[in-house]
C-alpha atoms as a PDB file:
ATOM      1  CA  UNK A   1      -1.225  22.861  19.016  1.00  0.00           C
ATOM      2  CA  UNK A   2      -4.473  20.656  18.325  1.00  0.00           C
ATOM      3  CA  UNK A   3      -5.450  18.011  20.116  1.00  0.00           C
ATOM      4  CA  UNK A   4      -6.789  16.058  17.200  1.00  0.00           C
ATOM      5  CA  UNK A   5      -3.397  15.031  15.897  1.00  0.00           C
ATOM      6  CA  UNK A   6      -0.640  13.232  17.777  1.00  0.00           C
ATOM      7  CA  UNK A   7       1.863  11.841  15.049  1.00  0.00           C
ATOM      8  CA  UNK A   8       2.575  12.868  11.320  1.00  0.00           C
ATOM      9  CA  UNK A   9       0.876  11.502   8.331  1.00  0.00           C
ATOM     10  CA  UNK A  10       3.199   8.750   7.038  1.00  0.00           C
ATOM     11  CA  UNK A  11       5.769  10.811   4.926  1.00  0.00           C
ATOM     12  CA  UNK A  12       9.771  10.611   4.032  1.00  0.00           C
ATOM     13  CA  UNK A  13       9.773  13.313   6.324  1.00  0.00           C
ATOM     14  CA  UNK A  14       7.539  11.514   9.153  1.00  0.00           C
ATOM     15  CA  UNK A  15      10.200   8.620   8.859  1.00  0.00           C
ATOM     16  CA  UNK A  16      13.666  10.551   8.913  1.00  0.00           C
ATOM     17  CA  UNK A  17      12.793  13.108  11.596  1.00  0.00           C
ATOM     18  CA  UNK A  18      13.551  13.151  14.916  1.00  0.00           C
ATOM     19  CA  UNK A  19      10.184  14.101  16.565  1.00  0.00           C
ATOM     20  CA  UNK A  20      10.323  17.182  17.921  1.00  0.00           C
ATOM     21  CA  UNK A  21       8.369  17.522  21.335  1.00  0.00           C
ATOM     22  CA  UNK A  22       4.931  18.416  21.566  1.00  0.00           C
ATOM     23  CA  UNK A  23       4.123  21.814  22.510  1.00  0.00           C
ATOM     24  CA  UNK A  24       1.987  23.557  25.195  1.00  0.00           C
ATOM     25  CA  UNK A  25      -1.803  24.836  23.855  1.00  0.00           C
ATOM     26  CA  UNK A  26      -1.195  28.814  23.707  1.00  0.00           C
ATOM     27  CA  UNK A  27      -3.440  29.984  27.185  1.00  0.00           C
ATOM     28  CA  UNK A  28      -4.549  33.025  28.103  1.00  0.00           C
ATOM     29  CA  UNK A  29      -2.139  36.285  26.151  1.00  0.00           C
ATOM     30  CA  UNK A  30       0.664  36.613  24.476  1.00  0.00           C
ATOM     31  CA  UNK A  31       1.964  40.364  23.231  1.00  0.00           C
ATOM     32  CA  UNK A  32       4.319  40.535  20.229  1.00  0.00           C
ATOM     33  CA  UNK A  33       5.175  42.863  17.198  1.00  0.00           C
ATOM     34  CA  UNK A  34       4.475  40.412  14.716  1.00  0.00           C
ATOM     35  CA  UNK A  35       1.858  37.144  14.543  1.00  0.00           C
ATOM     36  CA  UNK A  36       2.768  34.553  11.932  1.00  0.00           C
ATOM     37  CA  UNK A  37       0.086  31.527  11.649  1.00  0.00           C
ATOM     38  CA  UNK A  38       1.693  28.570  10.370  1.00  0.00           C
ATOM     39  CA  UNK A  39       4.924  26.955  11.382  1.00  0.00           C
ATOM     40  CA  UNK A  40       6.017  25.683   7.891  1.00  0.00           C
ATOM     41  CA  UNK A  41       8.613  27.137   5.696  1.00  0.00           C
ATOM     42  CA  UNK A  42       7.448  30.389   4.799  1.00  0.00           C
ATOM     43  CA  UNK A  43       6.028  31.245   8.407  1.00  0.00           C
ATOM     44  CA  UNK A  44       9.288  30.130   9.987  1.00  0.00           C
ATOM     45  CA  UNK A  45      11.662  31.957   7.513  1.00  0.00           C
ATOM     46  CA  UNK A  46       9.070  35.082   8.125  1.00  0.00           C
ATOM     47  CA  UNK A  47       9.376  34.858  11.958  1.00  0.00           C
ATOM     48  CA  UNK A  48      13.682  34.103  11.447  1.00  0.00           C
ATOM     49  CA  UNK A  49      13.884  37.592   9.157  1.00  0.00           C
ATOM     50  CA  UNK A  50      11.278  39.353  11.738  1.00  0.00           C
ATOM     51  CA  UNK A  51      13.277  38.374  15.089  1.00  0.00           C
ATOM     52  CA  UNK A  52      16.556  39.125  13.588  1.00  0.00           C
ATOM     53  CA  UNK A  53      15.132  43.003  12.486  1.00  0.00           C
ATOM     54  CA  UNK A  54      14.265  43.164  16.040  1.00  0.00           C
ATOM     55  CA  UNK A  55      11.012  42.223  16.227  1.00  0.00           C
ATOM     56  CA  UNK A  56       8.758  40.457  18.662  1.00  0.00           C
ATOM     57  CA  UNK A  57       7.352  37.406  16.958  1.00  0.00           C
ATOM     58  CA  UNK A  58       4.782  34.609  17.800  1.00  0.00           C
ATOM     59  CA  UNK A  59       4.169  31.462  15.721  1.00  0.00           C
ATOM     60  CA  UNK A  60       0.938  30.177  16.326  1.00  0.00           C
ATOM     61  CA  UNK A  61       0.647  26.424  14.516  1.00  0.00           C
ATOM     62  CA  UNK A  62      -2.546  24.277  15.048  1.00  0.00           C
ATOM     63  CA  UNK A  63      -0.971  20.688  14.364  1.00  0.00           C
ATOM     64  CA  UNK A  64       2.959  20.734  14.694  1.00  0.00           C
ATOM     65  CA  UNK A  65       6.253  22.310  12.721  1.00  0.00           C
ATOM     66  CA  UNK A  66       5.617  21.238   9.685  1.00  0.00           C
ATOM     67  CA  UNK A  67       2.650  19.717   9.739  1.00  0.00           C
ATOM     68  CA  UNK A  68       1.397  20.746   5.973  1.00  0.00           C
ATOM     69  CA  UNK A  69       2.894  20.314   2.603  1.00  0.00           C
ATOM     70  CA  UNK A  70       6.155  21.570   4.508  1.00  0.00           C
ATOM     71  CA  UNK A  71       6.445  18.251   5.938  1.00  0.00           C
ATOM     72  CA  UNK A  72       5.064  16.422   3.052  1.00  0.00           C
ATOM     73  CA  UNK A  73       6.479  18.541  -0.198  1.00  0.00           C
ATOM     74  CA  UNK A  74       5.089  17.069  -3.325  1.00  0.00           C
ATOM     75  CA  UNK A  75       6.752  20.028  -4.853  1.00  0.00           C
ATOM     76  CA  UNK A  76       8.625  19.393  -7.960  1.00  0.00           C
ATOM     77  CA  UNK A  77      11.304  21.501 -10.475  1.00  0.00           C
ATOM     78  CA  UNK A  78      10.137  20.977 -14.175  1.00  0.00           C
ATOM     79  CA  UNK A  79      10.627  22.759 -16.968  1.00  0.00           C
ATOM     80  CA  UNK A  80       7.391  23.492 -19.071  1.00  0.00           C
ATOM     81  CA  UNK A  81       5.042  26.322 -20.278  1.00  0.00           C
ATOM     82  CA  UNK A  82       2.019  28.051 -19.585  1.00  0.00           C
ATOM     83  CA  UNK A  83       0.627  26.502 -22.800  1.00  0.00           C
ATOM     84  CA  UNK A  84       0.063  23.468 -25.119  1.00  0.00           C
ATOM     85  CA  UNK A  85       2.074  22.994 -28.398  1.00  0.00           C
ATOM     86  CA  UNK A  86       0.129  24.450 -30.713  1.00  0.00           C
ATOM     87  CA  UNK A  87       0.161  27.821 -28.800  1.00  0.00           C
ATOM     88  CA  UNK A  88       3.778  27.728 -28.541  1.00  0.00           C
ATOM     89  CA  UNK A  89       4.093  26.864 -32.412  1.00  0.00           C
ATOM     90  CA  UNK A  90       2.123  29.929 -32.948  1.00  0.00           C
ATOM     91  CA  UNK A  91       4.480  31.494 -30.611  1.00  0.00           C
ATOM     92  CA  UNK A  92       7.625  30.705 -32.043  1.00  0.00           C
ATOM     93  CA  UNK A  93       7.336  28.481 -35.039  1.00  0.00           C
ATOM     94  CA  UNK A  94       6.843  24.952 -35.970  1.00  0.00           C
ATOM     95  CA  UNK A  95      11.190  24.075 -35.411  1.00  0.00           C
ATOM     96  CA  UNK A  96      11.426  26.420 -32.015  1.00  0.00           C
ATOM     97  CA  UNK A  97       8.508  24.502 -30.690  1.00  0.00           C
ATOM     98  CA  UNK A  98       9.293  21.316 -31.243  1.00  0.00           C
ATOM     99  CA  UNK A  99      13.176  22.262 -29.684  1.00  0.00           C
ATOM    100  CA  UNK A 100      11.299  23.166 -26.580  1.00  0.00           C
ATOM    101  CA  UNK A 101       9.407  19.988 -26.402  1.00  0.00           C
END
């Protein structure tokens, strides 16, 4: 973990949690099947799957769990398209379009 960090940027998540404690600074070796970098979602789900197969797994993180947009999520779920109107009324016609608007 670095050094140049010591609490969360001010977040939902920053609020609600219950800090977790700091870790030790990785010294010296450390041997393992598998090396994820980055303790957010994805690198934590990876390391879950990986241990539960069987395998030896390190998580290296720089800051703390979920230090990146996994502790800050700006994410949203939206429906829309990979183009403007006009596209899409070429697309599917003038009615369709507007329906999907």
């Amino acid at each position: 973990m670095s050094s140049s960090s010591s609490t969360y940027p001010s977040s939902w998540y920053a609020a609600s949690a219950t800090p977790l404690p700091k870790q030790p600074t990785l010294q010296g070796r450390i041997d393992a099947d598998v090396c994820i970098l980055g303790a957010g979602y994805t690198g934590l789900s990876a390391a879950l799957e990986l241990a539960e197969a069987g395998y030896s797994v390190v998580v290296l993180e720089a800051e703390r769990i979920g230090w990146g947009a996994s502790g800050r999520n700006g994410g949203q779920a939206i429906a829309g398209f990979g183009c403007g109107e006009a596209k899409l009324e070429a697309l599917v016609g003038f009615d369709d379009a507007r329906r999907m608007f």
